[in-house]
Protein backbone atom coordinates (compact mmCIF):
# COMPACT_ATOMS: atom_id res chain seq x y z
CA UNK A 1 -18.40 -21.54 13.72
CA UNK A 2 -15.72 -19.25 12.89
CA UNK A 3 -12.10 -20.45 12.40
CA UNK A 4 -8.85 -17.71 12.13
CA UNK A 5 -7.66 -17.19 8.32
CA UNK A 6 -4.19 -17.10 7.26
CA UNK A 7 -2.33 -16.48 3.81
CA UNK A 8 0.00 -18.92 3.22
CA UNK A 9 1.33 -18.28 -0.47
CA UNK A 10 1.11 -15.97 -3.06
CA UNK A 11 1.68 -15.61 -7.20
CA UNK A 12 1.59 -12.78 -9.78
CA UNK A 13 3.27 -12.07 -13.39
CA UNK A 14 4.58 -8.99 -13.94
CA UNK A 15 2.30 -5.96 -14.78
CA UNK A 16 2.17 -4.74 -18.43
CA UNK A 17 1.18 -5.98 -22.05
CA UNK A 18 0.23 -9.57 -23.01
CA UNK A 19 -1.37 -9.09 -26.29
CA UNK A 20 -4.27 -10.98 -27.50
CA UNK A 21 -1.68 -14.70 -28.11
CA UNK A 22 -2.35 -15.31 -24.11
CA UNK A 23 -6.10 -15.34 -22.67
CA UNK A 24 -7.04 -14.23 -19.20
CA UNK A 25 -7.53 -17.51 -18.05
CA UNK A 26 -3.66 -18.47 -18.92
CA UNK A 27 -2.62 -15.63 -16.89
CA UNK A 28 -4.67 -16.83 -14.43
CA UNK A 29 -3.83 -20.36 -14.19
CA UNK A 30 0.23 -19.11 -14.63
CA UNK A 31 -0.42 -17.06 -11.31
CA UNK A 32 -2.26 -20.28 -9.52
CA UNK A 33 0.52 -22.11 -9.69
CA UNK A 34 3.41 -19.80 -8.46
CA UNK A 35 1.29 -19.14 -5.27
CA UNK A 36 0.63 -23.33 -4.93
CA UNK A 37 4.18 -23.24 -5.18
CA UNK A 38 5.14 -20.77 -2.70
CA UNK A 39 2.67 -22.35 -0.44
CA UNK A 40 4.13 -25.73 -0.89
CA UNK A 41 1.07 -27.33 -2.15
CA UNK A 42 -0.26 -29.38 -4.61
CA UNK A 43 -3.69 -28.43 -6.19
CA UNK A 44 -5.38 -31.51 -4.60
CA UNK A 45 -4.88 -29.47 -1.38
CA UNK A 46 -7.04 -26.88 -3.04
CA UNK A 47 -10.83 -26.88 -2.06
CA UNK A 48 -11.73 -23.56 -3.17
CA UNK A 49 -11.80 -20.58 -6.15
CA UNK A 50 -12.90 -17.72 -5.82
CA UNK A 51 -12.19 -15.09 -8.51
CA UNK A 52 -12.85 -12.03 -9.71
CA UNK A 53 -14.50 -11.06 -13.49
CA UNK A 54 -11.93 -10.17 -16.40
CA UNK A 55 -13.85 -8.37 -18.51
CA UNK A 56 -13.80 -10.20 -21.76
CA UNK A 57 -15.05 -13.37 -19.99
CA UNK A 58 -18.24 -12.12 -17.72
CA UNK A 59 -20.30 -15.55 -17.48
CA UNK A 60 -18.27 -16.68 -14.95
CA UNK A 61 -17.47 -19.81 -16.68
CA UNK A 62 -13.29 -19.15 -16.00
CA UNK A 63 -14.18 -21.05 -12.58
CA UNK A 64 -15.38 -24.17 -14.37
CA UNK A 65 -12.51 -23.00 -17.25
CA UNK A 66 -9.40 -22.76 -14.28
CA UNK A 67 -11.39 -25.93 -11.90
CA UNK A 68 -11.14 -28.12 -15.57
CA UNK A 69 -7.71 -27.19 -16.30
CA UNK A 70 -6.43 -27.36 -12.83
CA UNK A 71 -8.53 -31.00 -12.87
CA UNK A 72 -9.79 -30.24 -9.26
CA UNK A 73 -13.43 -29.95 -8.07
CA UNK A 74 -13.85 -27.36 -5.78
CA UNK A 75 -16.30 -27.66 -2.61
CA UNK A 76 -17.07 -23.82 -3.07
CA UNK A 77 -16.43 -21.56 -5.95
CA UNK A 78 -17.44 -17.57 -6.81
CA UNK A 79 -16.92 -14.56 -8.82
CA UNK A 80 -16.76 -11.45 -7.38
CA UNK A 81 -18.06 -8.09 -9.11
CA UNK A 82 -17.96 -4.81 -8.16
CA UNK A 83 -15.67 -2.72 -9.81
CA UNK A 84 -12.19 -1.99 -8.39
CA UNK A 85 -13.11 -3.40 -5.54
CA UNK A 86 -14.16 -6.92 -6.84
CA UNK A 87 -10.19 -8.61 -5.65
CA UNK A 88 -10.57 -7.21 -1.84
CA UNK A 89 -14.07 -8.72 -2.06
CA UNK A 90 -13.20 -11.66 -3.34
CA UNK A 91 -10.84 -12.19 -0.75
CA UNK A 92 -12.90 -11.37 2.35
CA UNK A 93 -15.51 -14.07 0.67
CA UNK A 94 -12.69 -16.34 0.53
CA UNK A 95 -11.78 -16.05 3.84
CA UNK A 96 -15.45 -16.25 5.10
CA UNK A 97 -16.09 -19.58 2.77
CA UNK A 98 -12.79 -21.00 5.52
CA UNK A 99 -13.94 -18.96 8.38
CA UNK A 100 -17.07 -20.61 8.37
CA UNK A 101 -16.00 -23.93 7.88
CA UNK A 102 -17.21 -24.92 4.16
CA UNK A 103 -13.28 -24.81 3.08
CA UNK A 104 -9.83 -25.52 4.03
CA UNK A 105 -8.02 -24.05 1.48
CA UNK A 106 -8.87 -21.62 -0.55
CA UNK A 107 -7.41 -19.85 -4.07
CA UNK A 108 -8.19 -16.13 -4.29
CA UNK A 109 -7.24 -14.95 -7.64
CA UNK A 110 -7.71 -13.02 -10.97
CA UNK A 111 -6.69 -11.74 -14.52
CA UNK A 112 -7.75 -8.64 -16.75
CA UNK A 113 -6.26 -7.50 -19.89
CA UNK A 114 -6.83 -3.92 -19.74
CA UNK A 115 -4.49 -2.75 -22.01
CA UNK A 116 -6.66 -4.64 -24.48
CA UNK A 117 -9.80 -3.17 -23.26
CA UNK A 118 -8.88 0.55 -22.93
CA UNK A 119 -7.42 0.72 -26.79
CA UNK A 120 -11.35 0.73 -28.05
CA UNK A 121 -13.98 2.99 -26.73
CA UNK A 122 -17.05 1.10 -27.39
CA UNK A 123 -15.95 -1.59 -24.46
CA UNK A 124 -14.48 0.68 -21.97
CA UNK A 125 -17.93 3.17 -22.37
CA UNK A 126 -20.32 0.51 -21.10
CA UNK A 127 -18.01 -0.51 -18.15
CA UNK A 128 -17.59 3.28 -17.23
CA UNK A 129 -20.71 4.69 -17.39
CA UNK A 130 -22.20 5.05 -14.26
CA UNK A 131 -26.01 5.68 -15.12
CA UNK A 132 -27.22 7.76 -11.88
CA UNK A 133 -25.03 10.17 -12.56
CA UNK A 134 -25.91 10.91 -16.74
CA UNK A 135 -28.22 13.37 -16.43
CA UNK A 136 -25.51 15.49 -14.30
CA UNK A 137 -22.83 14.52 -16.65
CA UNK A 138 -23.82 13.81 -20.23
CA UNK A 139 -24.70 17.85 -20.70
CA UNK A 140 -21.10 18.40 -20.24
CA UNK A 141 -19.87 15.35 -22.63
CA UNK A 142 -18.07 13.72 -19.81
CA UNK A 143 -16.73 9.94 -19.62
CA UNK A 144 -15.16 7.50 -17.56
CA UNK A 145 -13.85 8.54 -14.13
CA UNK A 146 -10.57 11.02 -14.35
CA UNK A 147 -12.54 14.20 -14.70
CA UNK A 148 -14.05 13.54 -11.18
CA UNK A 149 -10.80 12.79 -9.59
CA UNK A 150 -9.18 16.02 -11.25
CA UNK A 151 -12.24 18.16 -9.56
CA UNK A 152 -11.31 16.18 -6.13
CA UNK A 153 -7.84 17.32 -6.67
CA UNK A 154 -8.28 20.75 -7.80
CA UNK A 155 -10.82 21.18 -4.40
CA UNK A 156 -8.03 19.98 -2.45
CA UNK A 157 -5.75 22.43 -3.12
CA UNK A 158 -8.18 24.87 -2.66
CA UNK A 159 -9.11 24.03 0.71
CA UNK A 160 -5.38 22.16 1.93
CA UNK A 161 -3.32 24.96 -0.28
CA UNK A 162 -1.51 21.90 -2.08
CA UNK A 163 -0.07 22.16 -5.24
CA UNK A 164 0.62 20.23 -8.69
CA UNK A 165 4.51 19.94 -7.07
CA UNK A 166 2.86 17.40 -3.84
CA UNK A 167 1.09 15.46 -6.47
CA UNK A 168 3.90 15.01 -8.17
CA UNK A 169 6.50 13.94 -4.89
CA UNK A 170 3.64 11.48 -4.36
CA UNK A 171 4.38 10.38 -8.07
CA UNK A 172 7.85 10.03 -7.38
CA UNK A 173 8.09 8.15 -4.18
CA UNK A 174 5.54 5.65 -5.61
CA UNK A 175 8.69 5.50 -8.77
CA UNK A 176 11.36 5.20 -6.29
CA UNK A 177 9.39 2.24 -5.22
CA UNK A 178 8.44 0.30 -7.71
CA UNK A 179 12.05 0.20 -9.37
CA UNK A 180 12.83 -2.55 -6.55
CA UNK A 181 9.60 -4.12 -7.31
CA UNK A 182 9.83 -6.78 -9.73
CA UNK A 183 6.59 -7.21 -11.27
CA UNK A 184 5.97 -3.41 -11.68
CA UNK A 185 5.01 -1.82 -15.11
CA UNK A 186 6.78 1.28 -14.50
CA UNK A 187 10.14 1.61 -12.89
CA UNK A 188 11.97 4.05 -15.31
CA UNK A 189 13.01 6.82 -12.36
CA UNK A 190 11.54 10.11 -12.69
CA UNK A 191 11.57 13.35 -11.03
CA UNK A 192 8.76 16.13 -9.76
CA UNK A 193 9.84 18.27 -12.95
CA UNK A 194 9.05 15.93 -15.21
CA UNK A 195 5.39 14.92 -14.05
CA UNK A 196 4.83 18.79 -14.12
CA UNK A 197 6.08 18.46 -17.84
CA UNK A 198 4.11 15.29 -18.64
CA UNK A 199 0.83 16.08 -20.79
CA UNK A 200 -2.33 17.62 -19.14
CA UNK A 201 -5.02 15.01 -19.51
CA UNK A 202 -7.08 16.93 -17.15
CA UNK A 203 -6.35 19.64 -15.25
CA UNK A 204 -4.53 19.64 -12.62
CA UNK A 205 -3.50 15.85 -13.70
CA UNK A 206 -1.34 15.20 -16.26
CA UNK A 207 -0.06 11.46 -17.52
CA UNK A 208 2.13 10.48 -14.90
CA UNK A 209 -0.33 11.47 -12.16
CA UNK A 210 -2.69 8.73 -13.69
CA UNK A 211 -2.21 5.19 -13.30
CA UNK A 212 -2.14 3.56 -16.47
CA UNK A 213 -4.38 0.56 -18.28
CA UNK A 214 -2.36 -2.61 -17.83
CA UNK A 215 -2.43 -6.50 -17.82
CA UNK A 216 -1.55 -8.55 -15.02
CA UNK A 217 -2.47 -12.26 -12.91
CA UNK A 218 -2.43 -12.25 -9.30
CA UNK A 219 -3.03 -15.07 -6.68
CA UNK A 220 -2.89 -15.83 -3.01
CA UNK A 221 -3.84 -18.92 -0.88
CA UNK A 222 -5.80 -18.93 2.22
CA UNK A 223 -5.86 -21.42 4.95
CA UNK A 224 -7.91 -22.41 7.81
CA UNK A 225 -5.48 -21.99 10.90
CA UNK A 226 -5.15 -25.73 11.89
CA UNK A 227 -3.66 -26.29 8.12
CA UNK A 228 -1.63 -23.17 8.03
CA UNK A 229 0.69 -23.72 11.15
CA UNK A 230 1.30 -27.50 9.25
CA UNK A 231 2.15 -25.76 6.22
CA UNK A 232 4.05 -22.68 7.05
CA UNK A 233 6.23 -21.40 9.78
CA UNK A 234 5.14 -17.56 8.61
CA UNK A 235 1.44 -17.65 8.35
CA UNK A 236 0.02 -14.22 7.86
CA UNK A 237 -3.17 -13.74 9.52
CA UNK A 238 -6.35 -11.31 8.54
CA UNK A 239 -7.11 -9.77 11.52
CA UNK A 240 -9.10 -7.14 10.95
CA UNK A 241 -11.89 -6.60 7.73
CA UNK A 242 -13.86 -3.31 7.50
CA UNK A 243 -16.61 -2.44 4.33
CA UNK A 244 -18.49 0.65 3.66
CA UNK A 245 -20.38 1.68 0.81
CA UNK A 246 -21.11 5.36 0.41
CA UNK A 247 -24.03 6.20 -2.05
CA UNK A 248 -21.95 8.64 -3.81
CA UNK A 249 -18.65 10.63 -3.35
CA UNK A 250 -18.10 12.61 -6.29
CA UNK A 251 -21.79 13.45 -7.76
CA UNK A 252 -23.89 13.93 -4.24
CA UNK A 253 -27.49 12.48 -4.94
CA UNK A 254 -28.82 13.48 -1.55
CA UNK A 255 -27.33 16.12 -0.44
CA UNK A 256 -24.80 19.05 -2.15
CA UNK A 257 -22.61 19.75 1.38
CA UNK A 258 -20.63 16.07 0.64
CA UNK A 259 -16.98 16.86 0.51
CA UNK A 260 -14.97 15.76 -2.46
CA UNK A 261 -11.69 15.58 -0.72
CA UNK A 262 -12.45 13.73 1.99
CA UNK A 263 -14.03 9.76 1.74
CA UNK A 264 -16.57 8.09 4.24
CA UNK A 265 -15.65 4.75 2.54
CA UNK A 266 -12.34 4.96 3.42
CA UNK A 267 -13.29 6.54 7.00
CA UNK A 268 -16.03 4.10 7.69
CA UNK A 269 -14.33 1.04 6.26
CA UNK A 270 -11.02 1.54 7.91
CA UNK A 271 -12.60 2.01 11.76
CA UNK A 272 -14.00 -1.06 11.31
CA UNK A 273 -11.03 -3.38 10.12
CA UNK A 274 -9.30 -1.45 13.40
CA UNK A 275 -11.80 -2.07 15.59
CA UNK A 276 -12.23 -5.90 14.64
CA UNK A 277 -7.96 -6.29 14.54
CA UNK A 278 -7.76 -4.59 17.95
CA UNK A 279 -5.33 -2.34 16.69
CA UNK A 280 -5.07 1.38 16.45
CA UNK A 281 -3.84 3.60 13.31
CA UNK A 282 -0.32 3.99 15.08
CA UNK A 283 0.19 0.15 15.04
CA UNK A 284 -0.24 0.08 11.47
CA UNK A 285 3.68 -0.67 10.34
CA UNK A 286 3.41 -0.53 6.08
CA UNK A 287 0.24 0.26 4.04
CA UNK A 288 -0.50 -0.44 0.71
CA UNK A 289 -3.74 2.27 -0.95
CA UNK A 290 -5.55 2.35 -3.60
CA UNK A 291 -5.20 5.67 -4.83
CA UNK A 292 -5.54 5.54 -8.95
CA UNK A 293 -4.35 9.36 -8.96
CA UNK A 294 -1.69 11.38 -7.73
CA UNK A 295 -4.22 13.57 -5.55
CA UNK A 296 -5.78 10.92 -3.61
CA UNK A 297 -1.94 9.71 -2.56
CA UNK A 298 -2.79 12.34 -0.15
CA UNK A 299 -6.20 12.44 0.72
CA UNK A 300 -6.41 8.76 1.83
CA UNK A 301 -4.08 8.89 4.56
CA UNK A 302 -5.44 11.67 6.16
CA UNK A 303 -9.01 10.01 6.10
CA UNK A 304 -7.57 6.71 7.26
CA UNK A 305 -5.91 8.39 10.03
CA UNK A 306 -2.49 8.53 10.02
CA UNK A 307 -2.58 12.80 9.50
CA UNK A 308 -5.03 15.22 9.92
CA UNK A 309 -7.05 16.99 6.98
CA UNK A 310 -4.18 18.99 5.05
CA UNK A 311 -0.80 17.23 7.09
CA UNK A 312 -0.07 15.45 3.53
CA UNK A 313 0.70 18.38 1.88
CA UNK A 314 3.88 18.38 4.25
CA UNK A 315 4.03 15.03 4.80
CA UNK A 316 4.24 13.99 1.39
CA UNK A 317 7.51 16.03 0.95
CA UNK A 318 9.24 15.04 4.20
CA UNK A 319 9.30 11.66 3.48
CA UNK A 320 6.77 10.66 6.23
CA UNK A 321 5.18 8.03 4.13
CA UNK A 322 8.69 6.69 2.51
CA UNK A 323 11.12 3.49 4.04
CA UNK A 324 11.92 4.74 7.53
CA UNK A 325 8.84 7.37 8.06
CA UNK A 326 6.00 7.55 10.14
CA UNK A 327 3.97 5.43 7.61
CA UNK A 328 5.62 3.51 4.49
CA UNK A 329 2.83 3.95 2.02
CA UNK A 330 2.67 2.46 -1.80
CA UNK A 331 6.34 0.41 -0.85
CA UNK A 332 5.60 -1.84 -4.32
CA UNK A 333 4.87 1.59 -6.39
CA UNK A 334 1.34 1.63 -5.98
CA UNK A 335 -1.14 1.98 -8.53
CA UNK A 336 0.92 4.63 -10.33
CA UNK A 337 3.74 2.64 -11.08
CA UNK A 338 3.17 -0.50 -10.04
CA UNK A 339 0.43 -0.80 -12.48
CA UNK A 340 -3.06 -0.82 -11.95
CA UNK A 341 -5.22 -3.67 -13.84
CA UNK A 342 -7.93 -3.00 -11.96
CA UNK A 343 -10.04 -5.41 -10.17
CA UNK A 344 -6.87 -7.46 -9.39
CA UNK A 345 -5.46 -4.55 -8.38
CA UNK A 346 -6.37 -5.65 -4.66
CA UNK A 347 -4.69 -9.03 -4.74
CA UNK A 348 -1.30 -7.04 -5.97
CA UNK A 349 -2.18 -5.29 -3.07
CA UNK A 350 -2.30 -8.05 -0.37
CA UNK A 351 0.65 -9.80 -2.08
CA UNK A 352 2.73 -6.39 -1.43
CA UNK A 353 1.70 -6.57 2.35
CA UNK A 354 2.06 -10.73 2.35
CA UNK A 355 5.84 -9.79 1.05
CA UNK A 356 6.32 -7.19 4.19
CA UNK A 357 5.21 -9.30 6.69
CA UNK A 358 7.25 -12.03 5.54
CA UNK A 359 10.40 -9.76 5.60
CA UNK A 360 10.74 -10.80 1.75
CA UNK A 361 10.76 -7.14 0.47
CA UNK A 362 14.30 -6.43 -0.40
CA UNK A 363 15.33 -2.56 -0.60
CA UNK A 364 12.17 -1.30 0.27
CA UNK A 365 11.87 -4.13 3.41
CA UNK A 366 10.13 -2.24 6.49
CA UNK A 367 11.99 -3.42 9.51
CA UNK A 368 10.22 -5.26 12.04
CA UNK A 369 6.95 -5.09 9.96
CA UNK A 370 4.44 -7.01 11.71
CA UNK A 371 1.56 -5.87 10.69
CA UNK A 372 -0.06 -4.57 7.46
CA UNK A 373 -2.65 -2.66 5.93
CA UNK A 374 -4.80 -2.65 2.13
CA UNK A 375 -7.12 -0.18 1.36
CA UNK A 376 -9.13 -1.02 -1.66
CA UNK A 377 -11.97 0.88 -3.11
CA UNK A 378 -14.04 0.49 -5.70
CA UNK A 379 -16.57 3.00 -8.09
CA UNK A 380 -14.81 6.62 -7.31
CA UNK A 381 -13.84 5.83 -3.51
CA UNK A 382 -17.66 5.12 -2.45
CA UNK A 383 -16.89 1.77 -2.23
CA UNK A 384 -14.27 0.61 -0.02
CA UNK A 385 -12.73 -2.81 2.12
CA UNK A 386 -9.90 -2.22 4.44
CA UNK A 387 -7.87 -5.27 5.83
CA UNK A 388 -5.15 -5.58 8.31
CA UNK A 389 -2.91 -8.47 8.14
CA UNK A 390 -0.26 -9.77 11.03
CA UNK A 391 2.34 -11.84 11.21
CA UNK A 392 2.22 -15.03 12.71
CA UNK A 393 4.49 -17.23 14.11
């Protein structure tokens, strides 16, 4: 049995700093109930959670925390882990649990407090190391995940002849963005000079090519088909799902010819979702990536398809992936200023897209938008879940 999915509401707080007065299950249960709200639905509608883990809580027990607070019992219920990519997982399980018949409606959501996390070193070490790679990286004292991004970008402009000026415009449009985006962290405008003046974290990315450890509570609810069209007259369908999972990207464990600037996750993953939508890369009308640094703002289109290996270097400066291009790209700020807290990342994601679709996007509205993409990935782009989304009507 397998029944179409739609979204049919959505709810987030604003990216940024709660402090330690507000747990991750408030934030959680605060974001629940805008998207019941923009659904038009009561929680005794609800017969479904699935969320994603926040860290600080990592029994799982916020289902039975949210389910007891929201005083509903759920006919299915999960938490999804696995990394970055844990929201866009959580949602394709979500839609399966409907798909499939077990569920009507179901409540994809999730919390972190990152800002939290990030400020002490012995919690964000264990959640960073990735052990096959020590014995290649401990020799040279390196942590956590920018380092290998900077080598991906420094490669790139090797090979593409970019330079730290198109990481930066990528920067900037992603700015330009998020100032009309209301629940972004960052919307203080900013120019190309003053990313090149930021400070060098690691070379070639400085602190505004990094997207920053924040807070944030995200939400969306799915419906079977048959209880969509009786709820909403703008149901947006998932059409398409793709998932790859490449054994390494950055560190090659099986073979040293593996490029660093170019991702079969992202290849693999977005075929698929393509192939199952019955769409091609052309019909895409407003994307939303998960690119947590300036360089792969440019890398990720090309392997998604929308340019050709090196085309973002232009691109990225002729406004090809802005309002009106060939591709709107990031139209909510993206990860670098919309705020990036992490594994809920994904569900900002599919909001942003939910938002486009439903001509609800203000300044930086696509017109006509009909259909949608979000690229999420998870580890250092080896893992990786593409969906495409379409209006309904």
């Amino acid at each position: 049995m397998s029944r179409r999915v739609a979204i049919i509401g959505y709810g987030c707080l604003k990216i940024g700093k709660y402090g330690s007065e507000v747990s991750e299950n408030e934030l959680s249960i605060r974001a629940i109930k805008l998207a019941l709200e923009d659904a038009g639905i009561s929680k005794e509608d609800v017969n479904g959670l699935v969320t994603t883990p926040n860290y600080l809580l990592t029994l799982g027990l916020q289902l039975s925390v949210v389910s007891e607070y929201l005083r509903i019992s759920p006919r299915v219920a999960a938490e999804i882990a696995c990394g970055g990519i844990a929201g866009g997982l959580a949602l394709k399980h979500a839609m399966n649990e409907i798909a499939l018949g077990h569920a009507d409606i179901v409540v994809c959501y999730g919390s972190v407090k990152e800002s939290i996390r990030f400020k002490n070193i012995a919690l964000v070490e264990p959640g960073m190391g990735i052990e096959i790679y020590d014995p290649t990286t401990q020799p040279y004292a390196v942590a956590g995940v920018i380092w290998a991004y900077a080598c991906s970008g420094r490669r790139y402009m090797y090979e593409y002849g970019a330079t730290e000026e198109h990481f930066a415009a990528a920067c900037v449009r992603n700015r330009n963005n998020a100032r009309h985006n209301p629940w972004a962290a960052f919307t203080t405008p900013i120019t190309i000079e003053d990313v090149l003046k930021s400070p060098i974290l690691c070379s070639p990315l400085k602190l505004l090519d990094c997207s920053a450890a924040r807070d944030g509570a995200a939400a969306v609810v799915l419906a079977s088909e048959k209880k969509a069209r009786k709820i909403t007259d703008t149901p947006i369908y998932i059409v398409g799902v793709g998932e790859h999972h490449d054994n390494s990207s950055f560190i090659p464990t099986d073979r040293c010819d593996k490029p660093i600037t170019s991702f079969v996750a992202a290849r693999e993953a977005a075929q698929r979702a393509l192939k199952m939508a019955k769409v091609s890369v052309d019909d895409i009308d407003v994307a939303e990536l998960y690119a947590p640094f300036s360089p792969q703002e440019l890398m990720l289109p090309e392997d998604i398809g929308w340019f050709k290996k090196g085309e973002m270097v232009k691109a990225i400066m002729d406004g090809s992936t802005e309002i009106g291009g060939k591709i709107p790209i990031n139209t909510d700020g993206g990860l670098l200023s919309r705020g990036h807290p992490a594994m809920v990342t994904p569900i900002y994601e599919t909001i942003s897209i939910v938002r486009q679709l439903r001509g609800e996007s203000g300044k930086v509205q696509v017109d006509g938008a009909e259909i949608g993409l979000i690229h999420c990935e998870g580890g250092m782009l080896n893992n990786c879940i593409v969906f495409i989304f379409r209006r309904g009507d």
